[in-house]
Protein backbone atom coordinates (compact mmCIF):
# COMPACT_ATOMS: atom_id res chain seq x y z
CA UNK A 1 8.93 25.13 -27.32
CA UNK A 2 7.19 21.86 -28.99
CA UNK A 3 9.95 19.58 -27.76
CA UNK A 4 9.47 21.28 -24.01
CA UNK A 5 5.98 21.02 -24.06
CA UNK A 6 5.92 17.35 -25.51
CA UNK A 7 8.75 16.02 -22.89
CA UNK A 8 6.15 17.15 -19.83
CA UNK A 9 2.65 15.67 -21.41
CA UNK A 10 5.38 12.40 -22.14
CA UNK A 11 6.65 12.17 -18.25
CA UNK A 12 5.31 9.05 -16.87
CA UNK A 13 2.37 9.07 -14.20
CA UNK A 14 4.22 6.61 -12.13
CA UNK A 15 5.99 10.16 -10.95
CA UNK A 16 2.27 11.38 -9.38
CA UNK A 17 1.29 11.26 -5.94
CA UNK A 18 -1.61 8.60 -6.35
CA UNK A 19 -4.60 7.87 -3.83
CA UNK A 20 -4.77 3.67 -3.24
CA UNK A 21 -7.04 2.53 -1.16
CA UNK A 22 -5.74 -0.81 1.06
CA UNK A 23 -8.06 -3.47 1.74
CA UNK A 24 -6.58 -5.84 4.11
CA UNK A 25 -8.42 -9.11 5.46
CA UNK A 26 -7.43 -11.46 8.20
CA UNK A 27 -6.21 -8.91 11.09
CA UNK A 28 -7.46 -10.31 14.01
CA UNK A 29 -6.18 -7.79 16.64
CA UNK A 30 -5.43 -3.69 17.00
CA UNK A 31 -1.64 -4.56 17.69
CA UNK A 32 -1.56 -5.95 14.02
CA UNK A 33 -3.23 -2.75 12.92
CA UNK A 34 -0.74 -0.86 14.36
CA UNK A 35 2.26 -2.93 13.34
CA UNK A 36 1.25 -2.09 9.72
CA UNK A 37 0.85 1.46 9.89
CA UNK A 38 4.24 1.58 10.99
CA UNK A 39 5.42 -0.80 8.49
CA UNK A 40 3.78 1.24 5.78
CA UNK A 41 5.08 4.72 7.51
CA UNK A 42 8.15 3.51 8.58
CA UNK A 43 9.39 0.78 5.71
CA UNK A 44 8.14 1.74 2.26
CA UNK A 45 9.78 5.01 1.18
CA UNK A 46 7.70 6.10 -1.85
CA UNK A 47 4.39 6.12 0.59
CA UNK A 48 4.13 10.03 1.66
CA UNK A 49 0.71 9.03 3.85
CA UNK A 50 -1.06 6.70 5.65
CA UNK A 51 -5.01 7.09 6.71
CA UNK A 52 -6.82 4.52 8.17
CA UNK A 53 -10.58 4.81 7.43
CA UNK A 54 -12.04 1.70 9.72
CA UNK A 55 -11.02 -1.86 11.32
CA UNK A 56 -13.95 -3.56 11.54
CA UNK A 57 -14.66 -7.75 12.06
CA UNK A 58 -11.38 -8.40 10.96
CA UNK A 59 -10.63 -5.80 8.10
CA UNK A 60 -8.71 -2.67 7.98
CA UNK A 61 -9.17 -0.15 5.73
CA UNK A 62 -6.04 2.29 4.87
CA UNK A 63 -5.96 5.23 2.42
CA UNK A 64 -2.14 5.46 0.89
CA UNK A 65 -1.03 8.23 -1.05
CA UNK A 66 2.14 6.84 -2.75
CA UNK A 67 4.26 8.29 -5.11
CA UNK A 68 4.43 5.08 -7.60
CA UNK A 69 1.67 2.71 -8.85
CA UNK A 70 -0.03 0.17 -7.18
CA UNK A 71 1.65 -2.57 -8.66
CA UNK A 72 4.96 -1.22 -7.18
CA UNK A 73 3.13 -1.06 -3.95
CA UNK A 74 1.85 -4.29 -4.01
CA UNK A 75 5.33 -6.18 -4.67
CA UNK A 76 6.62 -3.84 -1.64
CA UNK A 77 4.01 -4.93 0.69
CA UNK A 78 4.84 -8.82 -0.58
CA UNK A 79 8.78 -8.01 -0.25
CA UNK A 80 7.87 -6.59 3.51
CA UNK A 81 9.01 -8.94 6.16
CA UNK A 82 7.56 -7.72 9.51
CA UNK A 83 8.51 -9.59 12.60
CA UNK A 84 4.88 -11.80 13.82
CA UNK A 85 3.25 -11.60 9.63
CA UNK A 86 3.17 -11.62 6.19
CA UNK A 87 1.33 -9.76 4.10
CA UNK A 88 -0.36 -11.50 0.87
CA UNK A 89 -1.77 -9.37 -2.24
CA UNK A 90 -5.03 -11.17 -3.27
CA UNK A 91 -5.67 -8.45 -5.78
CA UNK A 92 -4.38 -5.27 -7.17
CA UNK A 93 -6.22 -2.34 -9.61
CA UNK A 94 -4.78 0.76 -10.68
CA UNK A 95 -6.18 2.64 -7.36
CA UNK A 96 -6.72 -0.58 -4.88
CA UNK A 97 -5.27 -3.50 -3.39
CA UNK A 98 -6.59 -6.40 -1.65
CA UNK A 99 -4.43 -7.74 0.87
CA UNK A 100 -4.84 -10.96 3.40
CA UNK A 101 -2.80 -10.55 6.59
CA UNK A 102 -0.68 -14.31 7.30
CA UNK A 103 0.70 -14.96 10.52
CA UNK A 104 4.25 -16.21 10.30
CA UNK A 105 3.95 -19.94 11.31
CA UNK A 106 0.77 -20.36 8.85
């Protein structure tokens, strides 16, 4: 029984559904906002929801629940390679990442 009990309080949190909250600057236009909710939806298989809390003068605001930390989620985003942008991670805490949207070109 120990052994059982010590193997779950053991298993790593990386395995939990986590909440991060995605700051991203620099997004000019609603296409872009768009393009990136499919890119997170569609691209990035460990993210289980997208929900976008407010685009205002330039910054979108995106709550992610996503099934590994935000360090794994910030080297996806960087890995990403939309079509018209890049995505750049300016900063990254255990439940948020700052993010600065780069037109290809830049």
């Amino acid at each position: 029984l120990i052994p059982r009990v010590l193997s779950k309080w053991g298993a790593p949190v990386r395995d939990q559904i986590q909440r991060i909250q995605l700051v991203i600057g620099n997004v000019g236009q609603v296409w872009q906002v768009a393009a990136i909710k499919k890119l997170l939806r569609s691209n990035i298989k460990a993210i289980k929801e997208v929900i976008q809390r407010s685009f205002v003068s330039g910054m979108v605001v995106f709550d992610v629940r996503y099934a590994k930390d935000s360090q794994s989620l910030a080297e996806e985003l960087t890995l990403a390679n939309p079509q018209y942008f890049k995505l750049k991670v300016v900063g990254v805490t255990p439940s948020k990442l700052d993010v600065k949207l780069v037109e290809k070109g830049s």
